[in-house]
C-alpha atoms as a PDB file:
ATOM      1  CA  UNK A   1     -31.973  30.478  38.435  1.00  0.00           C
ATOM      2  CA  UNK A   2     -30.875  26.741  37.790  1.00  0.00           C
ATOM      3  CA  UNK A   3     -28.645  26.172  34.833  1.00  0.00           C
ATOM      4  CA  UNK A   4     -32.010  24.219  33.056  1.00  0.00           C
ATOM      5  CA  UNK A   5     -34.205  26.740  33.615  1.00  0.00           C
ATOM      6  CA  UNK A   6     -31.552  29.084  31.795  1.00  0.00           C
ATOM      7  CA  UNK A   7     -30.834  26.854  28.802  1.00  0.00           C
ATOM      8  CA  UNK A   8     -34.811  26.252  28.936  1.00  0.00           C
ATOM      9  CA  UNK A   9     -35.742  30.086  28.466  1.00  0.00           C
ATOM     10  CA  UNK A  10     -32.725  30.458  25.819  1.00  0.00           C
ATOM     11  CA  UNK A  11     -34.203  27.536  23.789  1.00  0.00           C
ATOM     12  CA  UNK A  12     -37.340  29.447  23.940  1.00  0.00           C
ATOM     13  CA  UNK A  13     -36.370  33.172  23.081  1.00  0.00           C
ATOM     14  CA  UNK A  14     -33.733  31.299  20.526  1.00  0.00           C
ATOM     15  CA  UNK A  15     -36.838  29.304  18.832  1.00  0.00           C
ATOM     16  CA  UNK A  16     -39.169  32.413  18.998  1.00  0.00           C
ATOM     17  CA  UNK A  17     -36.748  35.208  17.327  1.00  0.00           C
ATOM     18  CA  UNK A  18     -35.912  32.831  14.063  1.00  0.00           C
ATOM     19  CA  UNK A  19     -39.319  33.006  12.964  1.00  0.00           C
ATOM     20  CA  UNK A  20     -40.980  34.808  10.232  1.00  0.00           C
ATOM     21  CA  UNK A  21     -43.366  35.538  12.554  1.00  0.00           C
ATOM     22  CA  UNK A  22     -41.406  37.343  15.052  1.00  0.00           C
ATOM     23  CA  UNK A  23     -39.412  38.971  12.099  1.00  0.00           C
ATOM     24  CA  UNK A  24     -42.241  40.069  10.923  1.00  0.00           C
ATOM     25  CA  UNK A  25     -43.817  42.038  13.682  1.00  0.00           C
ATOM     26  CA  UNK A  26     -40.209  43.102  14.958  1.00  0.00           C
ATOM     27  CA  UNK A  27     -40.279  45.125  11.365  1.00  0.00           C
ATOM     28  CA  UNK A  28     -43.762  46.224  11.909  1.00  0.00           C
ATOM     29  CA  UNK A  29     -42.992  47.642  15.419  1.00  0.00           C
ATOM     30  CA  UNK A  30     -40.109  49.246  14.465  1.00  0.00           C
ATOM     31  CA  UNK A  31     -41.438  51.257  11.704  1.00  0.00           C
ATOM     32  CA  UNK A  32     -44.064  52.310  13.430  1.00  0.00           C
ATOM     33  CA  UNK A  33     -41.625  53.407  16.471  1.00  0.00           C
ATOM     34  CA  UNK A  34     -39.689  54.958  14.484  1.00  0.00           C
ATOM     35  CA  UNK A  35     -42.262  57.146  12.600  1.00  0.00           C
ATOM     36  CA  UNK A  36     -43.852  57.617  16.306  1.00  0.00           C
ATOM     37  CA  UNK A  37     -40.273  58.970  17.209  1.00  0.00           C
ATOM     38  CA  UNK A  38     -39.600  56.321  20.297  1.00  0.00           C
ATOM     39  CA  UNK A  39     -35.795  56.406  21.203  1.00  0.00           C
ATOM     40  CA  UNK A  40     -34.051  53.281  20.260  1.00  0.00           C
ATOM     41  CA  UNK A  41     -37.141  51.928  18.046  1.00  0.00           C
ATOM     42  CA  UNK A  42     -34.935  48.949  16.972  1.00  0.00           C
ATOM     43  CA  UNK A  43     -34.417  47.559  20.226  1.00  0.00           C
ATOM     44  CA  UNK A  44     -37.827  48.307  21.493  1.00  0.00           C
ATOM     45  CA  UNK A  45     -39.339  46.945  18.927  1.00  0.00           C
ATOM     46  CA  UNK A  46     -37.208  43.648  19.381  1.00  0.00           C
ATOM     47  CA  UNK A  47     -37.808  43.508  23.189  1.00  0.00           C
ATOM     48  CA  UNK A  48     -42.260  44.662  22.377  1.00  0.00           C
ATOM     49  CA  UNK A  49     -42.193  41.540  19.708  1.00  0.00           C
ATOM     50  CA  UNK A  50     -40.287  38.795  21.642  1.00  0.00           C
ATOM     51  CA  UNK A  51     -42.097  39.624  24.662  1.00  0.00           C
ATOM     52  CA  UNK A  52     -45.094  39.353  23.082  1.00  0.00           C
ATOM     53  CA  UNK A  53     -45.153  36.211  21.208  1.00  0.00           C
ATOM     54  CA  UNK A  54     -43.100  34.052  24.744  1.00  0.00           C
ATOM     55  CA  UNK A  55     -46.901  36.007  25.959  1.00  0.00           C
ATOM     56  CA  UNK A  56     -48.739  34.262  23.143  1.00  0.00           C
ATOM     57  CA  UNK A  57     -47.327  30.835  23.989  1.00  0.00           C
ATOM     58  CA  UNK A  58     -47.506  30.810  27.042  1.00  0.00           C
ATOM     59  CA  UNK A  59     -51.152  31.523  27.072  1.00  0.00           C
ATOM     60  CA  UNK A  60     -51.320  28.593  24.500  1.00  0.00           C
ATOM     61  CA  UNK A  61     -49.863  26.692  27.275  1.00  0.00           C
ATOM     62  CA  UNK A  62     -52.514  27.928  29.904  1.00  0.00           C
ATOM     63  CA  UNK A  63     -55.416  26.713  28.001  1.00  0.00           C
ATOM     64  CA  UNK A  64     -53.974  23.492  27.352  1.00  0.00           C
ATOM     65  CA  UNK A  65     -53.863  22.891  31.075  1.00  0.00           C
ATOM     66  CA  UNK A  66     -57.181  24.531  31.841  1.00  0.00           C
END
């Protein structure tokens, strides 16, 4: 990858994971893997929550195009 398309996608994740938002399900996610007994609920729960918000907008982005 290019170094813009790098410091592009960190911008992104880095903008995404300081929100309440993402806090906010992160917690969610990881209680509920944890109760559910998923190994390493913290870090799934990080990697299930950013991935799905970058999801969210960049569905936001597809229907702006569309």
């Amino acid at each position: 990858m290019h170094s813009d398309t790098w410091t592009e996608m960190v911008s992104k994740v880095s903008a995404i994971c300081v929100t309440g938002q993402f806090k906010r399900l992160q917690g969610e996610l990881e209680d509920l893997y944890r109760r559910a007994g998923v190994p390493k609920p913290a870090v799934q729960a990080y990697q299930d929550a950013l991935l799905s918000l970058l999801a969210e907008e960049d569905d936001a982005i597809s229907v702006r195009f569309h």
